[in-house]
C-alpha atoms as a PDB file:
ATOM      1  CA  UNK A   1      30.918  -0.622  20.700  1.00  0.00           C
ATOM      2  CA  UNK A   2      29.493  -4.100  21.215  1.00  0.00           C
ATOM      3  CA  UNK A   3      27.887  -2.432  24.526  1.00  0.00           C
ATOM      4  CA  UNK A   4      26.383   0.420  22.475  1.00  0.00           C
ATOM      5  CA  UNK A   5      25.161  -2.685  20.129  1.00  0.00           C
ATOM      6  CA  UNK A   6      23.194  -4.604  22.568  1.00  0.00           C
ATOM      7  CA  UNK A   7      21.728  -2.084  24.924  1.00  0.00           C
ATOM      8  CA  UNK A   8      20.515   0.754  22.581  1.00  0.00           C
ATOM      9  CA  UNK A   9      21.083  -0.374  18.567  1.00  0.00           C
ATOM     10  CA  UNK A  10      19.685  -3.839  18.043  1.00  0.00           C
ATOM     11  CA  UNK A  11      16.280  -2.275  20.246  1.00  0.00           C
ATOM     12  CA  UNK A  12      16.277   0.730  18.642  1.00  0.00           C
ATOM     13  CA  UNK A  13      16.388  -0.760  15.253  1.00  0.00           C
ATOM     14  CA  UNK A  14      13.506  -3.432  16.082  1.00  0.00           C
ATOM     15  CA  UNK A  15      10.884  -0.441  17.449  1.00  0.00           C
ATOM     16  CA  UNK A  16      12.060   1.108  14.037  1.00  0.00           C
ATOM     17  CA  UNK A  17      11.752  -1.955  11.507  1.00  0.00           C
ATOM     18  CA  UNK A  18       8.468  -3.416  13.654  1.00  0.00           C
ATOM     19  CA  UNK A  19       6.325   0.002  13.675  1.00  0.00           C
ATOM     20  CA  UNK A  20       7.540   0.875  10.701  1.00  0.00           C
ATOM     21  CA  UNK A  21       6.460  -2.746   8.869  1.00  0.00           C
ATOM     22  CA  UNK A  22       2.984  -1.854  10.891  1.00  0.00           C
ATOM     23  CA  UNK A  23       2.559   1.251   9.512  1.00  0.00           C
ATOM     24  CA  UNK A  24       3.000   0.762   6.249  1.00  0.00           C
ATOM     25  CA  UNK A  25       0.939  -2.880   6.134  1.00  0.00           C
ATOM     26  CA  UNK A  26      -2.257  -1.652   8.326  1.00  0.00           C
ATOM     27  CA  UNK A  27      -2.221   1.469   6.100  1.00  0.00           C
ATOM     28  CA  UNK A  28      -3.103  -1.142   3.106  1.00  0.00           C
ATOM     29  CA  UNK A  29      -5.094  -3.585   4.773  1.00  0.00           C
ATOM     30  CA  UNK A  30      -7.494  -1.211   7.205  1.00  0.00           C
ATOM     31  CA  UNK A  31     -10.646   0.569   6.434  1.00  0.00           C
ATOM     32  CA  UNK A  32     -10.621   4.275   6.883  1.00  0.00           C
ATOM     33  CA  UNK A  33     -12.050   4.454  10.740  1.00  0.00           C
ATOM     34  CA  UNK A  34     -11.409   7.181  13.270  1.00  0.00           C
ATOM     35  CA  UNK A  35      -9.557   4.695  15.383  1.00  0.00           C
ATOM     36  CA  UNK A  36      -7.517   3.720  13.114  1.00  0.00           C
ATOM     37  CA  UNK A  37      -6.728   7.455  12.286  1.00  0.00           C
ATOM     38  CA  UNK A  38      -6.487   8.742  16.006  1.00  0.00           C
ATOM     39  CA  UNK A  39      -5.120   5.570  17.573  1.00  0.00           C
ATOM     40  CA  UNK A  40      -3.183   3.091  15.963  1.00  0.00           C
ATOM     41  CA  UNK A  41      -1.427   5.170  13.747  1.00  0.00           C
ATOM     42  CA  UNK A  42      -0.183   7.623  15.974  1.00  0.00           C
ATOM     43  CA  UNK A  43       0.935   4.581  18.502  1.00  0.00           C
ATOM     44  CA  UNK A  44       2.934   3.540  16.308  1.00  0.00           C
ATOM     45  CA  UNK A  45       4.237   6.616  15.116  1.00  0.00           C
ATOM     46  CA  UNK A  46       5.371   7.291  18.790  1.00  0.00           C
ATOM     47  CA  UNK A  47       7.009   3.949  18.612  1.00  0.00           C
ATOM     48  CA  UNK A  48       8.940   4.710  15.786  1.00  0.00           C
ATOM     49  CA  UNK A  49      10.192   7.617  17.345  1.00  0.00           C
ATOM     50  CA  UNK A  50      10.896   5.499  20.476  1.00  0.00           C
ATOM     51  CA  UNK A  51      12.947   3.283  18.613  1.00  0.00           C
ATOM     52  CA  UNK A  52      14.624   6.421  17.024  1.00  0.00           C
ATOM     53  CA  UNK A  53      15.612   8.483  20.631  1.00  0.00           C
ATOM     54  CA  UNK A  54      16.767   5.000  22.156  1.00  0.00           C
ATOM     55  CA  UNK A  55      19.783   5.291  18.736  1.00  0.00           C
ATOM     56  CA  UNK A  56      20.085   8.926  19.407  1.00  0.00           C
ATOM     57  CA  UNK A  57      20.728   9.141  22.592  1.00  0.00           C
ATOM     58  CA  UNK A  58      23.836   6.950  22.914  1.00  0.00           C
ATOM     59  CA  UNK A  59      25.018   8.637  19.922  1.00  0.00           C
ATOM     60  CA  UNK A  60      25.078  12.014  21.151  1.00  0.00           C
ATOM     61  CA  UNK A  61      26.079  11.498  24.880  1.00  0.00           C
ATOM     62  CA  UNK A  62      22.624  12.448  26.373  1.00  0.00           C
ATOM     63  CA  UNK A  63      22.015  10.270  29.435  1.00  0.00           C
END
């Protein structure tokens, strides 16, 4: 368990509570702008669901 903890938790969590924190404060403190519509937010949508896979995949076995 403390294994799983280190190597795919405590990263997983931080892509999840960092892009997450992003999301939510540029999405309140940017002007509407295409780049901020077709590039940051999807970045760090895709790092949200980076931090998601890296806690899935130890869960389920998937190497």
């Amino acid at each position: 368990m403390n294994r799983f903890l280190l190597n795919r938790l405590l990263p997983g969590l931080a892509y999840l509570g960092l892009s997450w924190f992003l999301l939510l404060w540029l999405n309140f403190q940017l002007p509407v702008s295409p780049t901020v519509h077709f590039v940051v937010l999807p970045t760090l949508m895709l790092l949200s669901t980076l931090g998601a896979a890296l806690i899935w995949q130890k869960g389920t076995g998937c190497q």
